[in-house]
C-alpha atoms as a PDB file:
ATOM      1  CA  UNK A   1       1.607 -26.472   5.745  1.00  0.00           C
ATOM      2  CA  UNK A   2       0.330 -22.829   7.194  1.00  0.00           C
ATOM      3  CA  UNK A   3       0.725 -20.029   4.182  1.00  0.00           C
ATOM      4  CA  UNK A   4       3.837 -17.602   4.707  1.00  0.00           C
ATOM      5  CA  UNK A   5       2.776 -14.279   4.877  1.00  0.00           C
ATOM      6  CA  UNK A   6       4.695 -11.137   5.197  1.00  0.00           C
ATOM      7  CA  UNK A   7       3.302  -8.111   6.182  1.00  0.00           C
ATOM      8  CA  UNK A   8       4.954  -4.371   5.852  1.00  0.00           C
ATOM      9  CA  UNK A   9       3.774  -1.003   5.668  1.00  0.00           C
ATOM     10  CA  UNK A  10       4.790   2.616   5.013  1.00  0.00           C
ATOM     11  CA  UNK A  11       3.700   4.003   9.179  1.00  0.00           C
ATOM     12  CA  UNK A  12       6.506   2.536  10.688  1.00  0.00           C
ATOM     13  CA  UNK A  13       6.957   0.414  13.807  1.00  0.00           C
ATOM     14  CA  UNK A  14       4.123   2.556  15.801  1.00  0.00           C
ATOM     15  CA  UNK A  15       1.603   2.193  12.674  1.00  0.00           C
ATOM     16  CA  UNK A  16      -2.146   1.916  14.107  1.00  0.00           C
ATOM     17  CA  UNK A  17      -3.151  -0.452  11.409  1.00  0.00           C
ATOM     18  CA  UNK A  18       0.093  -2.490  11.067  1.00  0.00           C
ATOM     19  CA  UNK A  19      -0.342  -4.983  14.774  1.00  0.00           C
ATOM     20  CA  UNK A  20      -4.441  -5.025  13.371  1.00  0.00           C
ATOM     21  CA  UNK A  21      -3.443  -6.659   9.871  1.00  0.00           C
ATOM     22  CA  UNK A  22      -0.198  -8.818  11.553  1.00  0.00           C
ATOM     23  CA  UNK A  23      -2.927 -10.348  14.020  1.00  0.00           C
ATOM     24  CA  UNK A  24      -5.550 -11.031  11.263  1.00  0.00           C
ATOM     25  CA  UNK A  25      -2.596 -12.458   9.530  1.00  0.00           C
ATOM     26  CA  UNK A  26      -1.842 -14.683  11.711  1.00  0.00           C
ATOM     27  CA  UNK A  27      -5.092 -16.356  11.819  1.00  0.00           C
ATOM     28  CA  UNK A  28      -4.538 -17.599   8.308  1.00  0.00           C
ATOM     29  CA  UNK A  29      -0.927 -18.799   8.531  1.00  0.00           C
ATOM     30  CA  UNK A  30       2.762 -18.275   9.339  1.00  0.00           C
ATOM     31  CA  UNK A  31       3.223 -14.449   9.269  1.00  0.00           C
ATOM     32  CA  UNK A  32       5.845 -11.554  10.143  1.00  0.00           C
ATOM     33  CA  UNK A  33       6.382  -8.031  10.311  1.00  0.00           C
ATOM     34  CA  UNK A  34       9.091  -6.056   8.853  1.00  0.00           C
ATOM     35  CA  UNK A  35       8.366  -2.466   8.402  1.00  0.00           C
ATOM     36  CA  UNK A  36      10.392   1.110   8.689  1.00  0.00           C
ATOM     37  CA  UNK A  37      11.136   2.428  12.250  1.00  0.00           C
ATOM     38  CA  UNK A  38       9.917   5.178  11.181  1.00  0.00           C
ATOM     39  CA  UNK A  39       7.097   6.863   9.278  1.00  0.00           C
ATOM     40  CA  UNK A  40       7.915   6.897   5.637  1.00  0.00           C
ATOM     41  CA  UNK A  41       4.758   7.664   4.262  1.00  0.00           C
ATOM     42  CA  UNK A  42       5.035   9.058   0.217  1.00  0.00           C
ATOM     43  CA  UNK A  43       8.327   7.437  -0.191  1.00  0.00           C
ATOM     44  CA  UNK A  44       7.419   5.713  -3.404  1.00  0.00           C
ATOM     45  CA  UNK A  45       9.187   2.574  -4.377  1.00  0.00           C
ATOM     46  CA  UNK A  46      12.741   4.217  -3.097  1.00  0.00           C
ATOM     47  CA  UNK A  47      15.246   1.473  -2.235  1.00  0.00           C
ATOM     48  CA  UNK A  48      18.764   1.806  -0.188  1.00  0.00           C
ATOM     49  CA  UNK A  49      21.369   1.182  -1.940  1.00  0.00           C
ATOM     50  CA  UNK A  50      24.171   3.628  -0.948  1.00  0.00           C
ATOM     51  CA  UNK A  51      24.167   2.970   2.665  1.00  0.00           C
ATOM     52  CA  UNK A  52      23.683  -0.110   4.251  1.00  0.00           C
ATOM     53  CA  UNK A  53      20.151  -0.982   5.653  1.00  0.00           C
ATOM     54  CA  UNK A  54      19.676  -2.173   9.713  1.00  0.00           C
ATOM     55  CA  UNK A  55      17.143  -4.436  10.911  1.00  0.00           C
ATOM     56  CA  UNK A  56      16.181  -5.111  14.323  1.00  0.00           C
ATOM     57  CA  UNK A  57      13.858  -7.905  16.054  1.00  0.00           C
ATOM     58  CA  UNK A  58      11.324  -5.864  18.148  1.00  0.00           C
ATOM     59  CA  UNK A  59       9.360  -9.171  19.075  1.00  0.00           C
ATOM     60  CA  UNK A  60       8.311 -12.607  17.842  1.00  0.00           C
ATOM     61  CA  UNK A  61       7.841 -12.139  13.786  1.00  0.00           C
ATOM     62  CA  UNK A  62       7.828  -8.423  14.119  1.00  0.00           C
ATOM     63  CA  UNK A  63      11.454  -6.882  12.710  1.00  0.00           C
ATOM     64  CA  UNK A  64      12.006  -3.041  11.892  1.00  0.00           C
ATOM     65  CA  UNK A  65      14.523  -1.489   9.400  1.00  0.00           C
ATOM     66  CA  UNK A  66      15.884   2.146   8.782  1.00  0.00           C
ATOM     67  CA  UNK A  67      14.959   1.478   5.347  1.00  0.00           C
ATOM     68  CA  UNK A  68      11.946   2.123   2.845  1.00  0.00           C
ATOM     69  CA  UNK A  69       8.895   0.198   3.136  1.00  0.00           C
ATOM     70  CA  UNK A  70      10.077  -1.868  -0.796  1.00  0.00           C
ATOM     71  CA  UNK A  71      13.396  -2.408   1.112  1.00  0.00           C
ATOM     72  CA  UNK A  72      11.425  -3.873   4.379  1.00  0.00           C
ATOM     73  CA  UNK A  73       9.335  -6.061   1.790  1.00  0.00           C
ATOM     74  CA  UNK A  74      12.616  -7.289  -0.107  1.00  0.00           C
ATOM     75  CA  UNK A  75      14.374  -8.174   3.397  1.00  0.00           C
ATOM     76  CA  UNK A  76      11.637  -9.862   4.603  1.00  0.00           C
ATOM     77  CA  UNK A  77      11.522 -12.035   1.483  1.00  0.00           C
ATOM     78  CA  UNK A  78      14.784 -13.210   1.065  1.00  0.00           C
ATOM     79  CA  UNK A  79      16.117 -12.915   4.084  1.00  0.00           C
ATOM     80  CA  UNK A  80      13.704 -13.921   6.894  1.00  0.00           C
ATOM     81  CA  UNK A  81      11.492 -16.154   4.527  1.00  0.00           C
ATOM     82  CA  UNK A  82      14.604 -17.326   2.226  1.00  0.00           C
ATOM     83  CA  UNK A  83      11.952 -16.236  -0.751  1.00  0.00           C
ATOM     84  CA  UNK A  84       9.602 -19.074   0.418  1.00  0.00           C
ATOM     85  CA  UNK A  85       6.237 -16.733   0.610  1.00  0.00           C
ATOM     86  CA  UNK A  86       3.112 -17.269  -0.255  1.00  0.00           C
ATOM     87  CA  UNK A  87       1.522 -13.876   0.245  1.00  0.00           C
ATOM     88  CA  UNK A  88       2.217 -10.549   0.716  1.00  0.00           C
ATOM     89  CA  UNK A  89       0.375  -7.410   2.362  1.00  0.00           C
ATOM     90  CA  UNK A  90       0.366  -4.133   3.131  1.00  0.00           C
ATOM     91  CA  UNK A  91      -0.790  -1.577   5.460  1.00  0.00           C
ATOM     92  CA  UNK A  92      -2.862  -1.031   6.716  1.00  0.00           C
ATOM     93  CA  UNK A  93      -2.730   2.440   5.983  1.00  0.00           C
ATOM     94  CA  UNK A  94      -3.619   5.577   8.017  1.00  0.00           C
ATOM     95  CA  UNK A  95      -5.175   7.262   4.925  1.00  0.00           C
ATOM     96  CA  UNK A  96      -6.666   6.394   1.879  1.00  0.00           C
ATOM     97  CA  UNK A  97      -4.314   5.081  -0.992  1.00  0.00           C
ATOM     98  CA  UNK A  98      -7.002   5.937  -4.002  1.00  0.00           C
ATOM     99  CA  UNK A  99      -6.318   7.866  -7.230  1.00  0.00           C
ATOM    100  CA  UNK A 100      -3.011   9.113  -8.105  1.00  0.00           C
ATOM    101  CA  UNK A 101      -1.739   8.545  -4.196  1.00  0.00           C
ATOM    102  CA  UNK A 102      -0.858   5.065  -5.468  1.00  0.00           C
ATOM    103  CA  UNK A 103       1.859   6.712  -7.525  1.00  0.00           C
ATOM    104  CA  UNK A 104       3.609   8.237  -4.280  1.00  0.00           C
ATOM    105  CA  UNK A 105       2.173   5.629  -1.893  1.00  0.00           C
ATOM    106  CA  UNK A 106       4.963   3.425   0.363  1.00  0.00           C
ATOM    107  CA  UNK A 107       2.611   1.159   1.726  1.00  0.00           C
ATOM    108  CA  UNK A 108       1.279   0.108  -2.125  1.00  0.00           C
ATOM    109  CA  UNK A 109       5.081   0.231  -3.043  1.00  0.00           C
ATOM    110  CA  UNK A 110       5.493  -2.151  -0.741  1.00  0.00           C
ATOM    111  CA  UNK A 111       2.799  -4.689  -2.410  1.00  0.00           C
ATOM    112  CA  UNK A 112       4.552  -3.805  -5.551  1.00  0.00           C
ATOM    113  CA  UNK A 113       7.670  -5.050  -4.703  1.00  0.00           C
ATOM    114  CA  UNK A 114       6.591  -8.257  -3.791  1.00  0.00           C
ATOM    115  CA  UNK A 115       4.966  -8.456  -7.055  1.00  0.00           C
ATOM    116  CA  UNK A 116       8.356  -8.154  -8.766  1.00  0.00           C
ATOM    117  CA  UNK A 117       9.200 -11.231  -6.507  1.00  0.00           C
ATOM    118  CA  UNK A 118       6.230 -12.996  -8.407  1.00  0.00           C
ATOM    119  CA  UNK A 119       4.516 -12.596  -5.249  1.00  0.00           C
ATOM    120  CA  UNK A 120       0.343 -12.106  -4.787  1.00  0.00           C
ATOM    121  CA  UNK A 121       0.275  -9.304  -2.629  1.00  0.00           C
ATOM    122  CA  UNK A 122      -2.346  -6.854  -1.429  1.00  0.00           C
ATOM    123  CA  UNK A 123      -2.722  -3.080  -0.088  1.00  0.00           C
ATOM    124  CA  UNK A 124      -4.755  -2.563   2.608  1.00  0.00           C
ATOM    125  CA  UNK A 125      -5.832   1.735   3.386  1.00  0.00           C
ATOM    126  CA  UNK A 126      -8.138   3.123   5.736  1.00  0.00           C
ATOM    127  CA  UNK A 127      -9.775   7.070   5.971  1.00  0.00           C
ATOM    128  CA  UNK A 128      -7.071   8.727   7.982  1.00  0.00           C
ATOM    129  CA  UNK A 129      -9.255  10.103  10.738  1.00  0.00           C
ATOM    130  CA  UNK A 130     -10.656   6.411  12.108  1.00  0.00           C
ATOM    131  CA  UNK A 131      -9.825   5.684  15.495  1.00  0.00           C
ATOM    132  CA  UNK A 132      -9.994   1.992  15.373  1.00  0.00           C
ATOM    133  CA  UNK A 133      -8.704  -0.391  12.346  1.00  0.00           C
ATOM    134  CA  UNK A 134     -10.921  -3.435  14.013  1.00  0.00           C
ATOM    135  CA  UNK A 135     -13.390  -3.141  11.563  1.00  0.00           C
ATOM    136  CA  UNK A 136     -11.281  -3.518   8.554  1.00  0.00           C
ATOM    137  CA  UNK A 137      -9.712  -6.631   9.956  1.00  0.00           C
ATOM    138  CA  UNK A 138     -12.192  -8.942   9.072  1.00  0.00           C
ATOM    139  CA  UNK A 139     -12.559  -8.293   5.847  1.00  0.00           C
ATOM    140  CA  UNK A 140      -8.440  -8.217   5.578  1.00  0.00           C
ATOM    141  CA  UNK A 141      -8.684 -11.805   6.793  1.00  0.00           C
ATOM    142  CA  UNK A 142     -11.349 -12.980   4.023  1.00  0.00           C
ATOM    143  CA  UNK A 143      -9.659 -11.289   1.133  1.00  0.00           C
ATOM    144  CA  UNK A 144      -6.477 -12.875   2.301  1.00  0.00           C
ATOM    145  CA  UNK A 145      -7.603 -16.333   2.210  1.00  0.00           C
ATOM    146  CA  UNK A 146      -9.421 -15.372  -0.755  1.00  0.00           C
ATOM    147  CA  UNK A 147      -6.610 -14.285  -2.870  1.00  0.00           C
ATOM    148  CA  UNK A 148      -4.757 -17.360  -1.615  1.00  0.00           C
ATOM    149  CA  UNK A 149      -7.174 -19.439  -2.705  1.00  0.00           C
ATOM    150  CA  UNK A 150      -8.043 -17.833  -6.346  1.00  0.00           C
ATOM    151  CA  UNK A 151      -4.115 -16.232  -7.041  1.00  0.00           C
ATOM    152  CA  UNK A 152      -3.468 -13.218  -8.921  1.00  0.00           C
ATOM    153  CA  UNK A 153      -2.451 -12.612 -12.829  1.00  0.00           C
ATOM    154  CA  UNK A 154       1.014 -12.086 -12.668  1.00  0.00           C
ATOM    155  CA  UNK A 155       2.284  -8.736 -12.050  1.00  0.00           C
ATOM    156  CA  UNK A 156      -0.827  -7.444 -10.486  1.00  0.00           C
ATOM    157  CA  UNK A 157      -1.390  -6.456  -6.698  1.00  0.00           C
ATOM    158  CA  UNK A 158      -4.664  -5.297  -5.320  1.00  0.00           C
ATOM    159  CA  UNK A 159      -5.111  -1.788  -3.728  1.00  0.00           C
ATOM    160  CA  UNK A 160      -8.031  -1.891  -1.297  1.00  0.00           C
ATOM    161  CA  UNK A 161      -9.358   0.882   0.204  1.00  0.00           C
ATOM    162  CA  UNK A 162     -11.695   1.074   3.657  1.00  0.00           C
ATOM    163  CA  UNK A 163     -14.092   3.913   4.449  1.00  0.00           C
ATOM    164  CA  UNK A 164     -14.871   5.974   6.896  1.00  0.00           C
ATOM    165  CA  UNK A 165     -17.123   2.838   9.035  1.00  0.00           C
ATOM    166  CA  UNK A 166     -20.041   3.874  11.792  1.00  0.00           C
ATOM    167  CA  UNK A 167     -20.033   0.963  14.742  1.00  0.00           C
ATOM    168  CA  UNK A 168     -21.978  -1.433  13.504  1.00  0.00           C
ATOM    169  CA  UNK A 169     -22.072  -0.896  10.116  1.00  0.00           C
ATOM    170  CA  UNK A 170     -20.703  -3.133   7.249  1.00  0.00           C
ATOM    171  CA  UNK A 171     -19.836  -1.269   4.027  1.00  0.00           C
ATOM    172  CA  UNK A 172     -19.864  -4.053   1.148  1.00  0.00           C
ATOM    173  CA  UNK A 173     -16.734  -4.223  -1.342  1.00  0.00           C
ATOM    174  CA  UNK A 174     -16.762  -3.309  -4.877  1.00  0.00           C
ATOM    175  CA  UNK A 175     -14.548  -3.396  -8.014  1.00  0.00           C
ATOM    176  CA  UNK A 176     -13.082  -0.055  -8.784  1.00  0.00           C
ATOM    177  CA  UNK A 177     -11.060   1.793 -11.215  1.00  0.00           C
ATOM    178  CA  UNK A 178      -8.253   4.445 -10.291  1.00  0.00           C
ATOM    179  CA  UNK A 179      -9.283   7.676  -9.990  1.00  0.00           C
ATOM    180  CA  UNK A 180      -7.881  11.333 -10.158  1.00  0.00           C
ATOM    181  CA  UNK A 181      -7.841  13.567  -7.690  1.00  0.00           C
ATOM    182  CA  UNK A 182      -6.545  16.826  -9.701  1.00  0.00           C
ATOM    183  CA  UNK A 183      -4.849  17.942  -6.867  1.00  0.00           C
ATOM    184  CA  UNK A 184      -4.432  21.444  -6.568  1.00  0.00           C
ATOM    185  CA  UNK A 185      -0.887  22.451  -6.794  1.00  0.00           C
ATOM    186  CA  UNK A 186       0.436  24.831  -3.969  1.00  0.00           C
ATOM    187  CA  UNK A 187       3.600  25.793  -2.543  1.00  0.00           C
ATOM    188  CA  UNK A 188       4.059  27.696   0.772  1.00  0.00           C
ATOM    189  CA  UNK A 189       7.253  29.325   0.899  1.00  0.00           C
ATOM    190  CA  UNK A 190       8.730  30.427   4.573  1.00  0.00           C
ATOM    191  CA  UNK A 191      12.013  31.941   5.660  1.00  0.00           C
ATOM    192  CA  UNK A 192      14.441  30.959   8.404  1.00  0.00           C
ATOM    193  CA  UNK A 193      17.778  31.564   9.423  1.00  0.00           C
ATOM    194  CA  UNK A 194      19.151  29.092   6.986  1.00  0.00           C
ATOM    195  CA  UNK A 195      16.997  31.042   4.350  1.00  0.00           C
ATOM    196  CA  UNK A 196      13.695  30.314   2.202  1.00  0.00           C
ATOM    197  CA  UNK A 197      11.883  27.040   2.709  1.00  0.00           C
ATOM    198  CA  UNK A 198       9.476  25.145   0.665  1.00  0.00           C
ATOM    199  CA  UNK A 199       6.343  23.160   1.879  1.00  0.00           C
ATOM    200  CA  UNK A 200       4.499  21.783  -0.567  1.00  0.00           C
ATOM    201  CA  UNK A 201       0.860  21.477  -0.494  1.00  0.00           C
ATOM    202  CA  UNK A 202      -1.610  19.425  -2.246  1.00  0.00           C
ATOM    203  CA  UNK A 203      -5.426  19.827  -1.637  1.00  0.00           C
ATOM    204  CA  UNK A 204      -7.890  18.010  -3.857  1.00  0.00           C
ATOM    205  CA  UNK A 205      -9.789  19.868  -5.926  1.00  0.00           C
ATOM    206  CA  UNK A 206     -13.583  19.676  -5.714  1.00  0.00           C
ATOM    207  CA  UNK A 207     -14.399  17.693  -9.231  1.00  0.00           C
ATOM    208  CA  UNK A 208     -17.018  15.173  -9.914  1.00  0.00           C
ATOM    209  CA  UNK A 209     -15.301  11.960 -10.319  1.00  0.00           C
ATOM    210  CA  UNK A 210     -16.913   8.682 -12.204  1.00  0.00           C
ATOM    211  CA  UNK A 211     -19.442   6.585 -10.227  1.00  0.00           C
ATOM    212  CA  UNK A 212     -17.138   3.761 -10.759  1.00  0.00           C
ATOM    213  CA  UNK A 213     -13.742   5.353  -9.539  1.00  0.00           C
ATOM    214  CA  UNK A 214     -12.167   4.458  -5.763  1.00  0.00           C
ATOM    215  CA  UNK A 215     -12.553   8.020  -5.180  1.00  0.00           C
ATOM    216  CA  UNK A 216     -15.984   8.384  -5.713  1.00  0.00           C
ATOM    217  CA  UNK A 217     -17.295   4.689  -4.424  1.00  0.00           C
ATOM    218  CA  UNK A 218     -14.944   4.729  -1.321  1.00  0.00           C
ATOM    219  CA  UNK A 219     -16.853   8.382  -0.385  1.00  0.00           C
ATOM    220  CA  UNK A 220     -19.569   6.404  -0.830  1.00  0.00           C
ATOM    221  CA  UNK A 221     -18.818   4.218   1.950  1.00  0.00           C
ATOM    222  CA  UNK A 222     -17.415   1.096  -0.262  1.00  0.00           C
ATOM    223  CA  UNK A 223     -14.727  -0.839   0.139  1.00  0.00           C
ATOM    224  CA  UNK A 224     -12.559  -0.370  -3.070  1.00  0.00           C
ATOM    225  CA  UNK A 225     -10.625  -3.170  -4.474  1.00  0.00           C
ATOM    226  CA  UNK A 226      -8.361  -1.771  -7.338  1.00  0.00           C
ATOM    227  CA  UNK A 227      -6.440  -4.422  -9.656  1.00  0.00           C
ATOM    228  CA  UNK A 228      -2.946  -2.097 -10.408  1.00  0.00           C
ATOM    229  CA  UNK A 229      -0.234  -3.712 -12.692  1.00  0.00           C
ATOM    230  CA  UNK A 230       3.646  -3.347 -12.233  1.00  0.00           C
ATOM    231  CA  UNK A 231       4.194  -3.304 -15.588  1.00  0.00           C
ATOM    232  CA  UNK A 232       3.740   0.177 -16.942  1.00  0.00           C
ATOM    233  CA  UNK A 233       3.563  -0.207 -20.819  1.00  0.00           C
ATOM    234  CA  UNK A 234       1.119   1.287 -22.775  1.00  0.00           C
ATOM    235  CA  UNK A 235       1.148  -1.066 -25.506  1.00  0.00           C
ATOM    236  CA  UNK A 236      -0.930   1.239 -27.773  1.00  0.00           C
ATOM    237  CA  UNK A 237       1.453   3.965 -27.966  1.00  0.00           C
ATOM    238  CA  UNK A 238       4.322   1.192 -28.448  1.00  0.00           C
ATOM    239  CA  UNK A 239       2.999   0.458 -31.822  1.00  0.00           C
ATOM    240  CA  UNK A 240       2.167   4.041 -32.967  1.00  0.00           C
ATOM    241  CA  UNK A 241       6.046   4.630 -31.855  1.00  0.00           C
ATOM    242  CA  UNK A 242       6.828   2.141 -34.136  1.00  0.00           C
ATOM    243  CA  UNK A 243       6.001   3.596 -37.009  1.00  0.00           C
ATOM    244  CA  UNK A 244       7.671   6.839 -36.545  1.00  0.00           C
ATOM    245  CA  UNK A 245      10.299   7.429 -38.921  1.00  0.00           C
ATOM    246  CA  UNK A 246      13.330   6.963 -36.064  1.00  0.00           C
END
């Protein structure tokens, strides 16, 4: 039997990566769509739970919600695939998904969530200013079949990250830890009739970052692949807390 794979993003509907990855998808096995209507990029792993949550058929295994991207992954799972999944992915992205973006990221919230369904899942970003997501698909399709093939530890979903490609070139993967970006932190303040507005504003700052970070290999011109686990312990500090006198 075909894999089931389920497919989402944080773009919305009108995503340039998201028809890319649900082609390349397809290739491998039985897969759908069910993403925002909407942009909802930076939403973090919000879910609905105080209104109720609509979802529409656009087209043959392509749905759209007025939800978050973890509440498109979550209806996609039980309800269109009745939980029976065998992958999930994400993406892909308009923009990188390296460093702390992961944190505030919909489309790797979205790969997380399926993770808490004991799903493998992957993210899939691209450098925002790319006109064409054709070169990433490839790759999108081998990593697929590959994590099918060799599973995942459980509780762990893979952030991958494309560069910036020239036609005709082929950037080569390459294992990578999370970097930092030490963002800059800004806030422009404007006032309107309704009174004074906040935009806030978050450049990178210009650091050196390790050779073996996503931020520094992906400028590079690698493809990052990031290992990132749901479980956010740090089992160190547990023990020192235990011996404080509570």
């Amino acid at each position: 039997m075909k894999p089931r794979i389920i497919v989402s993003n944080d773009d919305g509907i009108t995503g340039p990566g998201l028809m890319p990855l649900l082609r390349a998808m397809k290739k491998i096995g039985h897969a759908i769509a069910v993403v925002p209507d909407k942009e909802r990029s930076a939403g973090s792993h919000a879910l609905t739970i105080r209104r109720p949550i609509r979802m529409r058929r656009i087209a043959d295994d392509l749905y759209a919600t007025d939800g978050s991207p973890a509440d498109c992954m979550r209806l996609g799972v039980i309800e269109i695939f009745k939980g029976k999944v065998d992958l999930a992915v994400s993406g892909i992205n308009r923009g990188w998904n390296i460093g702390e973006d992961v944190t505030y990221s919909g489309t790797v919230a979205a790969a997380r969530e399926a993770v808490l369904f004991g799903l493998p899942a992957i993210a899939f970003s691209q450098e925002a200013s790319s006109l064409s997501y054709d070169g990433a698909v490839p790759f999108c399709s081998k990593f697929a079949r590959l994590v099918l093939k060799s599973r995942l530890p459980p509780g762990i979903c893979l952030n991958v990250n494309f560069p910036k490609v020239k036609p005709g070139a082929k950037p080569r993967p390459v294992i990578a830890s999370l970097g930092r970006h030490y963002y800059l932190r800004q806030v422009r303040k404007k006032t309107d009739a309704e009174g004074p507005a906040y935009w806030l504003e978050s450049e990178p700052s210009k650091r050196e970052h390790p050779e073996d970070s996503d931020i520094a290999l992906v400028h590079a011109g690698r493809i990052t692949i990031t290992p990132l686990h749901v479980d956010s312990t740090d089992w160190a500090t547990l023990e020192t807390l235990r011996q404080w006198p509570l």
